[in-house]
C-alpha atoms as a PDB file:
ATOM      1  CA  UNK A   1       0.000   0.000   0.000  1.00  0.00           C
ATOM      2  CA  UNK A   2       1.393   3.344  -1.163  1.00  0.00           C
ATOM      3  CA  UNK A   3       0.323   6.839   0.867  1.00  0.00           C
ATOM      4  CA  UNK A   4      -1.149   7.643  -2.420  1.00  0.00           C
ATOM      5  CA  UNK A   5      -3.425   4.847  -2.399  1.00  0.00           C
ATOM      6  CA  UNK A   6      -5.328   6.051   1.172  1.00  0.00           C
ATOM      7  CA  UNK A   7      -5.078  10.008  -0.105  1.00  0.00           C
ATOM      8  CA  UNK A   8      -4.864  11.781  -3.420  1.00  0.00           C
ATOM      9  CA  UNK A   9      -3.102  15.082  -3.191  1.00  0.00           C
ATOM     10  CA  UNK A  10      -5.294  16.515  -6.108  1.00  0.00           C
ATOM     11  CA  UNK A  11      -8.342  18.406  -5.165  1.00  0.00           C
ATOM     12  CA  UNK A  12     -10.862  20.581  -7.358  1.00  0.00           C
ATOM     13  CA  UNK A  13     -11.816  23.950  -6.946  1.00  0.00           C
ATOM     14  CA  UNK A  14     -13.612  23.607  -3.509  1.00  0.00           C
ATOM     15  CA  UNK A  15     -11.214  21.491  -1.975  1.00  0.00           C
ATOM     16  CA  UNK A  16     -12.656  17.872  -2.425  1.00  0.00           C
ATOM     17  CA  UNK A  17     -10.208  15.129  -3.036  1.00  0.00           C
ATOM     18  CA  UNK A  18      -9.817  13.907  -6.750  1.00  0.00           C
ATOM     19  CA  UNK A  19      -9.263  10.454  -7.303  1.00  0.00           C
ATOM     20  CA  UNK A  20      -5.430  10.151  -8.687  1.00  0.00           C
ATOM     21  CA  UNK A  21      -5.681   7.005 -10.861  1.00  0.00           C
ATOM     22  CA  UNK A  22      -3.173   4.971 -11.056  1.00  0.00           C
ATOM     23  CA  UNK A  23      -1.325   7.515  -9.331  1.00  0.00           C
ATOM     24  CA  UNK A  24      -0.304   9.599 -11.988  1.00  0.00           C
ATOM     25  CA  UNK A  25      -1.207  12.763 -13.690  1.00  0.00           C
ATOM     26  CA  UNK A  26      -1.101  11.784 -17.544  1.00  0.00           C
ATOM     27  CA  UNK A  27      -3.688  14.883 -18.763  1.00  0.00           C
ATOM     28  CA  UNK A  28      -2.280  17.422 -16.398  1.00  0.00           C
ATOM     29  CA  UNK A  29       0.016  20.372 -18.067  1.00  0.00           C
ATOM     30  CA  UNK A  30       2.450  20.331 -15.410  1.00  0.00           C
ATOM     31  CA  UNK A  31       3.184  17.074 -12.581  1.00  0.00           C
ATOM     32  CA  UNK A  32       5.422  16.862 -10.260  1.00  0.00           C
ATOM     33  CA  UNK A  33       6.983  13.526  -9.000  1.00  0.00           C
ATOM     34  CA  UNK A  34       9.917  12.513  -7.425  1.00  0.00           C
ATOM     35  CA  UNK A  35      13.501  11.847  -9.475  1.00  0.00           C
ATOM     36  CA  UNK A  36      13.152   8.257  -9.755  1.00  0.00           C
ATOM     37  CA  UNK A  37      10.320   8.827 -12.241  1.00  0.00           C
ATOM     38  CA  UNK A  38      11.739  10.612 -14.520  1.00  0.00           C
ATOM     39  CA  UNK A  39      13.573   9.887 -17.816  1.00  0.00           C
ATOM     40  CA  UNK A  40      15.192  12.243 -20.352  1.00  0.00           C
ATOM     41  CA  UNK A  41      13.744  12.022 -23.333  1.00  0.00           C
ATOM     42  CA  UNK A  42      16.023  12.435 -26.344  1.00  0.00           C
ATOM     43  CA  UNK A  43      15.729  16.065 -28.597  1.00  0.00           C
ATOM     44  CA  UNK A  44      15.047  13.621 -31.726  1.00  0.00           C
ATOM     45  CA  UNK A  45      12.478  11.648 -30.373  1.00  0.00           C
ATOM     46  CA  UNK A  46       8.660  13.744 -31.012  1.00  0.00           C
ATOM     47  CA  UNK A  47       6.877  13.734 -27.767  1.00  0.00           C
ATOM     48  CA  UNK A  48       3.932  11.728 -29.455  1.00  0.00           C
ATOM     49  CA  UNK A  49       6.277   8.208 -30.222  1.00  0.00           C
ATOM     50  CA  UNK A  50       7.416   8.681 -26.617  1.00  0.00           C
ATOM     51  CA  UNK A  51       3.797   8.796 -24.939  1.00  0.00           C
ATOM     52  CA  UNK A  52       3.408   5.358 -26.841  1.00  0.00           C
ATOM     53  CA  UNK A  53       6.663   3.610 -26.034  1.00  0.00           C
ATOM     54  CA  UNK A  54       5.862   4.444 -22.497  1.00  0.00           C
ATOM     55  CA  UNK A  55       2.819   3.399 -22.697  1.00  0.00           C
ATOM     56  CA  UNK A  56       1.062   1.017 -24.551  1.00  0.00           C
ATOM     57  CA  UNK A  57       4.076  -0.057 -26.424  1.00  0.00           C
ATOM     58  CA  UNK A  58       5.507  -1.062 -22.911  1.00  0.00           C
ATOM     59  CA  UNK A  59       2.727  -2.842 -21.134  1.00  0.00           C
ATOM     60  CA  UNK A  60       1.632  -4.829 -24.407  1.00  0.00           C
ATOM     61  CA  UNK A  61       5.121  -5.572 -25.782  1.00  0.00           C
ATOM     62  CA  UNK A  62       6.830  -6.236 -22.330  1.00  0.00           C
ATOM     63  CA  UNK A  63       3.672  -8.098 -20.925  1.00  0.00           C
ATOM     64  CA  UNK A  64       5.378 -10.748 -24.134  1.00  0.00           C
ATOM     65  CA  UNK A  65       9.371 -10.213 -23.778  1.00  0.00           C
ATOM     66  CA  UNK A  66       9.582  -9.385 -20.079  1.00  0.00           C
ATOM     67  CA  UNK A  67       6.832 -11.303 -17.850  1.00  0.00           C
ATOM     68  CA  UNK A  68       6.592 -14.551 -20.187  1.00  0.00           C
ATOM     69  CA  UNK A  69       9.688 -14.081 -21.936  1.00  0.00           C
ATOM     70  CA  UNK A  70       7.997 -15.740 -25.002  1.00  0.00           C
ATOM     71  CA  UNK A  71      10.572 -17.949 -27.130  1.00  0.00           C
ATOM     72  CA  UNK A  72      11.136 -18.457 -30.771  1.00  0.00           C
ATOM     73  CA  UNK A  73       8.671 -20.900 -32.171  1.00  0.00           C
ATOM     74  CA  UNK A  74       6.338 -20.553 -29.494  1.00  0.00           C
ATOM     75  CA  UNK A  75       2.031 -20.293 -29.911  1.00  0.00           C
ATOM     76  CA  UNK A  76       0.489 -17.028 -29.019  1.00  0.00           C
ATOM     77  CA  UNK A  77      -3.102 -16.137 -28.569  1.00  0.00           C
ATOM     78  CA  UNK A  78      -3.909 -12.108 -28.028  1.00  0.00           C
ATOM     79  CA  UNK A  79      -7.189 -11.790 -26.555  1.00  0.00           C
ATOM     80  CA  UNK A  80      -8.026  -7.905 -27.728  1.00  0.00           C
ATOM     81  CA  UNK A  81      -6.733  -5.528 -30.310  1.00  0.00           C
ATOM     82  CA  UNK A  82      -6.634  -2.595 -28.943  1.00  0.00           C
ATOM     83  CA  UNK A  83      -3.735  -0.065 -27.978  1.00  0.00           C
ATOM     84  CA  UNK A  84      -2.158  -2.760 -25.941  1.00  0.00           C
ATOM     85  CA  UNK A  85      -3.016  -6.138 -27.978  1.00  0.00           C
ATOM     86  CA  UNK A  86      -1.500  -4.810 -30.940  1.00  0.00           C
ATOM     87  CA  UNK A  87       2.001  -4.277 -29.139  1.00  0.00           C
ATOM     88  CA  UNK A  88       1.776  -7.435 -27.461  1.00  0.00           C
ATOM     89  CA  UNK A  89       1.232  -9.003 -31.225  1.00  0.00           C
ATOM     90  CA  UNK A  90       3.941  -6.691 -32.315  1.00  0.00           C
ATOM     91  CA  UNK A  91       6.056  -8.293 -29.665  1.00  0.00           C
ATOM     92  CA  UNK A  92       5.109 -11.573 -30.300  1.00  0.00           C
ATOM     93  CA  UNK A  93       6.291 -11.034 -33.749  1.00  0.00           C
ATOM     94  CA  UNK A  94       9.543  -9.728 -32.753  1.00  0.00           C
ATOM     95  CA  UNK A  95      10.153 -12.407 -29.878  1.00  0.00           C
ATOM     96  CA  UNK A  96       9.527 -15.003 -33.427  1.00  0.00           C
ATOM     97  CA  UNK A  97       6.578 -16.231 -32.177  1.00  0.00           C
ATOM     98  CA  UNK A  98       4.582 -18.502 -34.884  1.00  0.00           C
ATOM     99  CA  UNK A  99       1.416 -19.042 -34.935  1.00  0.00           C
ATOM    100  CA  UNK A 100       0.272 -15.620 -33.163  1.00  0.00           C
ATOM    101  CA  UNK A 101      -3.622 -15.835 -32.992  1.00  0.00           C
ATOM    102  CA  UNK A 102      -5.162 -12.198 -32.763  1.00  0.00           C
ATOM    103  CA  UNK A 103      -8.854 -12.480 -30.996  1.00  0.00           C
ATOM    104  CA  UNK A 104     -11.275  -9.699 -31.008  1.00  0.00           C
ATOM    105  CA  UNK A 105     -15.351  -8.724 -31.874  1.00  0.00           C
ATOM    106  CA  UNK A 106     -14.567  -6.050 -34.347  1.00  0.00           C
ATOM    107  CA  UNK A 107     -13.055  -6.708 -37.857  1.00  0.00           C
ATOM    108  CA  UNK A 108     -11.041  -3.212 -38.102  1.00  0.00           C
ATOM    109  CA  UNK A 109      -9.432  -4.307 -34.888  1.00  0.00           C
ATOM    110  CA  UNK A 110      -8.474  -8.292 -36.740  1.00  0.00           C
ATOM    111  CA  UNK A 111      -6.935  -6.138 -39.692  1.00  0.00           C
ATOM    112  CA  UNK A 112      -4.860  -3.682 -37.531  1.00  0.00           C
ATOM    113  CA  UNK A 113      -3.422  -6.526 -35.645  1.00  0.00           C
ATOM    114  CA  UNK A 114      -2.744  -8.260 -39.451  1.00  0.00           C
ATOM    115  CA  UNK A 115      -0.762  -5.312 -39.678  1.00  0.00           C
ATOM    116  CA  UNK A 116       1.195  -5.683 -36.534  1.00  0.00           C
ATOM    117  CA  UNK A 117       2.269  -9.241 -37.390  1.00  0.00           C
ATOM    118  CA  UNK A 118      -0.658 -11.624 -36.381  1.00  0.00           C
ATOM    119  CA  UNK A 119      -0.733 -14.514 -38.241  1.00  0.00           C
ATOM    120  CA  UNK A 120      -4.329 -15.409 -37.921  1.00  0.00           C
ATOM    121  CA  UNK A 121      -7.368 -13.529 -36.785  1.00  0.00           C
ATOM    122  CA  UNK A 122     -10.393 -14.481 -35.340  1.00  0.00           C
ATOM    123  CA  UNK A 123     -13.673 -12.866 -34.843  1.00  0.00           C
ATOM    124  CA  UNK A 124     -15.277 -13.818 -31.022  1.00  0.00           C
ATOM    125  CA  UNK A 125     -18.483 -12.460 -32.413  1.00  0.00           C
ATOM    126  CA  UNK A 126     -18.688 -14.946 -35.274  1.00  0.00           C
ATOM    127  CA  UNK A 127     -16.100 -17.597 -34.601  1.00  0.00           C
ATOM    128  CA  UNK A 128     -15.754 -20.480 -32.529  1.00  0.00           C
ATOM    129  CA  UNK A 129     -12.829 -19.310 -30.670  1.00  0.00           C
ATOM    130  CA  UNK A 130     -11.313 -22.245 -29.030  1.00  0.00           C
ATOM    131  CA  UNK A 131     -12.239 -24.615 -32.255  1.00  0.00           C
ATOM    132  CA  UNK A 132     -10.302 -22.015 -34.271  1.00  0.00           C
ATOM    133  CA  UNK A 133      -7.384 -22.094 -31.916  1.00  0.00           C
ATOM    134  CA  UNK A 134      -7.388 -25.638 -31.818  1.00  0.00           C
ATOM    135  CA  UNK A 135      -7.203 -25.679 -35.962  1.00  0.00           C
ATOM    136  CA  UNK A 136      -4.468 -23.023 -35.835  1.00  0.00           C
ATOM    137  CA  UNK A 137      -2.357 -25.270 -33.290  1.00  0.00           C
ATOM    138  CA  UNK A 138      -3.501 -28.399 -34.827  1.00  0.00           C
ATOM    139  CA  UNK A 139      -5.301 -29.126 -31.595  1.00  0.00           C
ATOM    140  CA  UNK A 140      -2.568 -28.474 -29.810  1.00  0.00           C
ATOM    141  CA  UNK A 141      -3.471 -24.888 -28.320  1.00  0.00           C
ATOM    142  CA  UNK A 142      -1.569 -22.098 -27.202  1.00  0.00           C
ATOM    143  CA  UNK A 143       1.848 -21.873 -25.303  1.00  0.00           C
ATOM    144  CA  UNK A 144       0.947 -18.008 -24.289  1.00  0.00           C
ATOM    145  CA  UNK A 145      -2.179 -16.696 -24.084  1.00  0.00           C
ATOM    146  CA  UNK A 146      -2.334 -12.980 -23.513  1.00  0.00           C
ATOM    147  CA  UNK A 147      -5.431 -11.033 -22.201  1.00  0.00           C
ATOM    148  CA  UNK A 148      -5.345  -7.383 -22.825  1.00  0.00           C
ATOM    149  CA  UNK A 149      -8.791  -6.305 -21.970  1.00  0.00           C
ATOM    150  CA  UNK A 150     -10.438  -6.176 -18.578  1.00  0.00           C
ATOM    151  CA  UNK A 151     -13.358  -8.188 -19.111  1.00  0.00           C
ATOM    152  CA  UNK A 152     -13.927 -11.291 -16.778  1.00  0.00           C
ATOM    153  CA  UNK A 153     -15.112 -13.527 -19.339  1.00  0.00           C
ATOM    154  CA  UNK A 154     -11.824 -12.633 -21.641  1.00  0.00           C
ATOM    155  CA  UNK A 155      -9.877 -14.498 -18.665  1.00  0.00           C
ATOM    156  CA  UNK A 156     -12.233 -17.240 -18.089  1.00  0.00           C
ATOM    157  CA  UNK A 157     -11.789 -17.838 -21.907  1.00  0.00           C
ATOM    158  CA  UNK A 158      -7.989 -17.484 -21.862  1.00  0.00           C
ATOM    159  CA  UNK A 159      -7.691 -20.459 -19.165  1.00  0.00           C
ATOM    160  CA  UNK A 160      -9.204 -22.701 -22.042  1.00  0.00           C
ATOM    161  CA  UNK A 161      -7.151 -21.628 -24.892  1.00  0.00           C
ATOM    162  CA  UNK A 162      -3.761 -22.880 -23.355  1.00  0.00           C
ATOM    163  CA  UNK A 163      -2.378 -25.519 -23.940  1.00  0.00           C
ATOM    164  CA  UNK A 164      -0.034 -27.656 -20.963  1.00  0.00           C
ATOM    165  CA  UNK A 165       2.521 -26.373 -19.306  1.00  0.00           C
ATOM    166  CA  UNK A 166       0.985 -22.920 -20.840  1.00  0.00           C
ATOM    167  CA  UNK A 167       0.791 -19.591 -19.531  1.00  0.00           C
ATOM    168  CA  UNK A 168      -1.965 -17.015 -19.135  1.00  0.00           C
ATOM    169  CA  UNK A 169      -1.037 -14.100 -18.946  1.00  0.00           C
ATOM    170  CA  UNK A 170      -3.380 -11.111 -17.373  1.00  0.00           C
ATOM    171  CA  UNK A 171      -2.634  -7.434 -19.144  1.00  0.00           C
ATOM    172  CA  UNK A 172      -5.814  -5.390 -19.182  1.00  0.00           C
ATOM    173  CA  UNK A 173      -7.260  -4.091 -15.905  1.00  0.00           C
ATOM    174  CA  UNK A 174     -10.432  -5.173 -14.611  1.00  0.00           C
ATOM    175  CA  UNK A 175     -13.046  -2.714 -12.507  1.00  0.00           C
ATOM    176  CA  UNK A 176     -12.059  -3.360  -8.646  1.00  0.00           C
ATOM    177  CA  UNK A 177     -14.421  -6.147  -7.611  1.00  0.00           C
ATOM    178  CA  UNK A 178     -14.475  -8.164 -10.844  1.00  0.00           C
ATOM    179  CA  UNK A 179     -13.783 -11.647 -10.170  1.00  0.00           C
ATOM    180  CA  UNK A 180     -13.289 -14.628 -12.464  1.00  0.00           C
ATOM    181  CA  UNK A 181     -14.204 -18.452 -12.000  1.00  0.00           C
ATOM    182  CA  UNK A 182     -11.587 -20.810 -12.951  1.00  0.00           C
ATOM    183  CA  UNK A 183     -10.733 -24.763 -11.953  1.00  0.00           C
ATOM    184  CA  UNK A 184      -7.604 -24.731 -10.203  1.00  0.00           C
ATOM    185  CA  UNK A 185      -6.882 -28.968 -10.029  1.00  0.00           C
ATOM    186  CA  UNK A 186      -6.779 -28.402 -14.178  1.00  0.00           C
ATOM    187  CA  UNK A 187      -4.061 -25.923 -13.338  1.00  0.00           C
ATOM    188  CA  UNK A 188      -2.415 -28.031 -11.010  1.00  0.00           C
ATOM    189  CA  UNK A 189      -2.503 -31.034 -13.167  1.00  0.00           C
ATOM    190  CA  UNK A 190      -1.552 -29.945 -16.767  1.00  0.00           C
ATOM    191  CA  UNK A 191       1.098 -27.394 -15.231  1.00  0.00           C
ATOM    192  CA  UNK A 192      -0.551 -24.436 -15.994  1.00  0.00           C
ATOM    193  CA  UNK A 193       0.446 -20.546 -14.540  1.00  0.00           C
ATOM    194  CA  UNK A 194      -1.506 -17.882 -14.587  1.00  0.00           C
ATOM    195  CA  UNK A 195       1.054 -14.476 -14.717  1.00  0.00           C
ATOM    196  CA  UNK A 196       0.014 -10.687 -13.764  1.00  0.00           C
ATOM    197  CA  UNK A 197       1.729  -8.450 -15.893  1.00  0.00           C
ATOM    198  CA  UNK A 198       1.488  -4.539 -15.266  1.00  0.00           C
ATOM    199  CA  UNK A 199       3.320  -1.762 -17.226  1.00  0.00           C
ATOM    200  CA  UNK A 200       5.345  -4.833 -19.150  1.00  0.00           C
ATOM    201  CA  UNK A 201       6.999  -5.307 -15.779  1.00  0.00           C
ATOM    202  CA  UNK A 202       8.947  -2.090 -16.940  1.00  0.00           C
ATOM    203  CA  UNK A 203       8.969   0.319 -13.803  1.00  0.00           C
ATOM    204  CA  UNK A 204      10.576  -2.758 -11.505  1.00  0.00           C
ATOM    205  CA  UNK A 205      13.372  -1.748  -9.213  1.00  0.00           C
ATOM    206  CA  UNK A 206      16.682  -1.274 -10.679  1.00  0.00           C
ATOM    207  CA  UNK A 207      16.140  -1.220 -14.137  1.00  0.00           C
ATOM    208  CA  UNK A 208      16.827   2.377 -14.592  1.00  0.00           C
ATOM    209  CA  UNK A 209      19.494   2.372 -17.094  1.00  0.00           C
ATOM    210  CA  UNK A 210      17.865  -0.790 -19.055  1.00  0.00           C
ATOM    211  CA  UNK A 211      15.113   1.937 -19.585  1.00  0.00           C
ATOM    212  CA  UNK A 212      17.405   4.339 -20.438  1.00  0.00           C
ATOM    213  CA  UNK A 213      18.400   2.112 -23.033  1.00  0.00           C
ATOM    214  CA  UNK A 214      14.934   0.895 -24.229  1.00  0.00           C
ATOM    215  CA  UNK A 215      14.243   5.262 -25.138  1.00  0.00           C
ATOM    216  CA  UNK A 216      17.410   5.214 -26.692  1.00  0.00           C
ATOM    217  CA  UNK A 217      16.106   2.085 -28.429  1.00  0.00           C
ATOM    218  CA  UNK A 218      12.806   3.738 -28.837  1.00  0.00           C
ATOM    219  CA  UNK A 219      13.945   6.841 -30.754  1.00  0.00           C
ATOM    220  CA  UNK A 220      15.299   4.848 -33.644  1.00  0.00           C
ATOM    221  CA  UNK A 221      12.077   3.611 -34.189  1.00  0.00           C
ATOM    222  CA  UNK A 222      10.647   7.397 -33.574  1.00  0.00           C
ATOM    223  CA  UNK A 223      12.629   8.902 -36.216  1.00  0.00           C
ATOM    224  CA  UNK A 224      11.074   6.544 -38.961  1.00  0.00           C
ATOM    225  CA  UNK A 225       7.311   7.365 -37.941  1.00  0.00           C
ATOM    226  CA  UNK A 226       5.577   8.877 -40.385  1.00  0.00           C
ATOM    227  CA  UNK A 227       3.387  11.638 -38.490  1.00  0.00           C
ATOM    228  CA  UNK A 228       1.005  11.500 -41.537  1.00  0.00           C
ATOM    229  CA  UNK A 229      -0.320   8.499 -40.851  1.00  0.00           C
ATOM    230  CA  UNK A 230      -1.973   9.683 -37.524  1.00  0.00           C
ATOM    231  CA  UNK A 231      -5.214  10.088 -39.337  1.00  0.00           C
ATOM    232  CA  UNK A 232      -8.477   7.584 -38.605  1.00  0.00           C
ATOM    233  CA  UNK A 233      -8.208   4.326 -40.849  1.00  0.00           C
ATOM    234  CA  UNK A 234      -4.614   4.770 -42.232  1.00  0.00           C
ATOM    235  CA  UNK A 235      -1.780   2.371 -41.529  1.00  0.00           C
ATOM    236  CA  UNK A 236       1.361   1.797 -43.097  1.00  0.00           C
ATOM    237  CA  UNK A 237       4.471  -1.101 -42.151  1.00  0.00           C
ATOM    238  CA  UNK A 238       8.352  -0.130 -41.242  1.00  0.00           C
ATOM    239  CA  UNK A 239       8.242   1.235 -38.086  1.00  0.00           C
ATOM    240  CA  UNK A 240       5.464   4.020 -38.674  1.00  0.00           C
ATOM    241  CA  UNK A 241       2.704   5.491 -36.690  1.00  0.00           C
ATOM    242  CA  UNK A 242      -0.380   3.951 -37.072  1.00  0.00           C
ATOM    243  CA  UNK A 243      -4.188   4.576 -36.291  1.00  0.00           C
ATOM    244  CA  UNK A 244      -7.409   3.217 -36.965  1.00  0.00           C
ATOM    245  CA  UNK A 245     -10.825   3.518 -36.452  1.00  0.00           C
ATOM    246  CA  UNK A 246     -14.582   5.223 -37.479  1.00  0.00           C
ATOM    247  CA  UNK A 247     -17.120   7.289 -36.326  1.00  0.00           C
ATOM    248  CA  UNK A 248     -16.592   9.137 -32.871  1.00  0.00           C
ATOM    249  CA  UNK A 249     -15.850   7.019 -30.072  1.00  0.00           C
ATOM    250  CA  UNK A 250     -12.584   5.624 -32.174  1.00  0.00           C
ATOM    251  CA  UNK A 251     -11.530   8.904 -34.453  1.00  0.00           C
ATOM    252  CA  UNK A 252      -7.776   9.588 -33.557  1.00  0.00           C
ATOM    253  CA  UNK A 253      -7.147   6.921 -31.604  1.00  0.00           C
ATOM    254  CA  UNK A 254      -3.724   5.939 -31.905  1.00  0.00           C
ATOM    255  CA  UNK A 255      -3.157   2.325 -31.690  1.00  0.00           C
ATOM    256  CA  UNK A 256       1.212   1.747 -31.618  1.00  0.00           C
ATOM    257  CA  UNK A 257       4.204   1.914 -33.251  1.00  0.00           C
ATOM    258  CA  UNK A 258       5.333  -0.004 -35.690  1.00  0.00           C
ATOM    259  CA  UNK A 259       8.664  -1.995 -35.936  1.00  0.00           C
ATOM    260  CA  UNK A 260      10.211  -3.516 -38.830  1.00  0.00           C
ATOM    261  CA  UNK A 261      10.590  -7.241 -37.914  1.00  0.00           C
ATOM    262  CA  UNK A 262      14.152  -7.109 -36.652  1.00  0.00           C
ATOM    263  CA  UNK A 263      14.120  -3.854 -34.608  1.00  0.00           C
ATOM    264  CA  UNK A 264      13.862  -3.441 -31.309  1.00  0.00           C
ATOM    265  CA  UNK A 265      15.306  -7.279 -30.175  1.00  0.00           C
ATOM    266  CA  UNK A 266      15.729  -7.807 -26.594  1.00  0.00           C
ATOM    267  CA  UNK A 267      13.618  -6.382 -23.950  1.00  0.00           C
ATOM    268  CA  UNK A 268      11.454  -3.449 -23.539  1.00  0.00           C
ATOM    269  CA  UNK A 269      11.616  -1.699 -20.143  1.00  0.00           C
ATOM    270  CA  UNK A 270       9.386   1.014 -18.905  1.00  0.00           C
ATOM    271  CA  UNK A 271      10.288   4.550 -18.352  1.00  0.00           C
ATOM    272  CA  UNK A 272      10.195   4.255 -14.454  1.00  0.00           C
ATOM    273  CA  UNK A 273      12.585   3.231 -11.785  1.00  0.00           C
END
């Protein structure tokens, strides 16, 4: 338990307490925090590639190279292709993953994560997931199965889709209070983990200068995005920008950054100490 956690410092105009989730202050023009937080961000690096390598690019793509260390050759099932799925795809692809199974309800979402390196898509809305897995892994499901949306049933599912020995591994964040149902013996006897993963495991203790490495890292990719391609619907490959979406509620949503297959090897730390 952190002090923040029992009492945010932020207040609004009369005085009441806002809540300070997840204890930062990402839409505020000016934060203060303490040195540990803070990383220098290189001069050639535009502010908008940086927000997503410490973001979503982090917590999707570390969620695959940092808390399951994923090998070459292994299975991979994304459950969700959102900001976060499409990194963890991305870094599923780059860890040499094969097959990488990209799950999700809307089709824009399936051809995004196409984009980012998945190898097969499959619709939740209209397909059979775990018979599709099964015929993508000729029966033999997944070796990772990665859940980036905070949706109870997305977990229960996930439990099903690996395969022994397998690893789920929990990346989106639930409301407080949701709860999932599992059967722990079929853990127990087919060797099974379940594996929290938050930020990509990124702000642990004492990886400061790995991180200062992965921004170094970071900026390569940065000075190859192509700022043009921030508009709704557009994508292109080679490290580049990317966004998708239509109508209101996904206009301008920025989904990741792009890496060319070989970039970026090794792991991808957070910006944190």
């Amino acid at each position: 338990m952190f002090p923040l956690d029992l009492k945010s410092p932020l207040t609004d105009r009369e005085g009441a307490p806002v809540v300070h989730g997840m204890r930062i202050g990402a839409f505020a023009e000016h934060v203060v925090v303490d040195a540990s937080q803070v990383a220098v961000i290189p001069k050639d690096i535009p502010l908008d590639s940086a927000a997503l390598i410490s973001c979503g690019v982090i917590t999707g793509m570390g969620a695959v190279v940092n808390t399951a260390a994923v090998r070459t050759g292994s299975s991979v099932v994304v459950i969700g292709c959102g900001g976060v799925g499409l990194n963890s795809v991305q870094g599923a692809r780059i860890a040499g993953a094969a097959p990488i199974i990209a799950v999700d309800v809307a089709d824009g979402k399936l051809d995004a994560a196409r984009a980012f390196g998945a190898t097969h898509a499959i619709n939740a809305k209209t397909e059979d997931v775990v018979a599709r897995v099964g015929e993508f892994t000729q029966g033999r499901k997944a070796d990772y199965v990665f859940v980036t949306v905070g949706v109870a049933g997305a977990t229960e599912q996930a439990v099903g889709l690996m395969k022994r020995n397998g690893a789920t591994v929990l990346v989106g964040m639930p409301p407080s209070g949701v709860t999932s149902t599992i059967d722990p013996g079929w853990l127990a006897a087919d060797g099974q983990r379940i594996l929290g993963s938050k930020m990509g495991l990124g702000a642990a203790a004492g990886r400061r200068a790995e991180n200062r490495r992965a921004l170094s890292r970071g900026a390569a990719e940065a000075r190859r995005a192509d700022h043009g391609a921030l508009s709704a619907g557009s994508h292109r490959r080679g490290g580049r920008l990317v966004a998708f979406g239509s109508g209101a509620a996904q206009r301008h949503r920025v989904l990741g950054l792009l890496s060319p297959p070989l970039a970026g090897r090794g792991r991808v730390r957070g910006l944190g100490d």
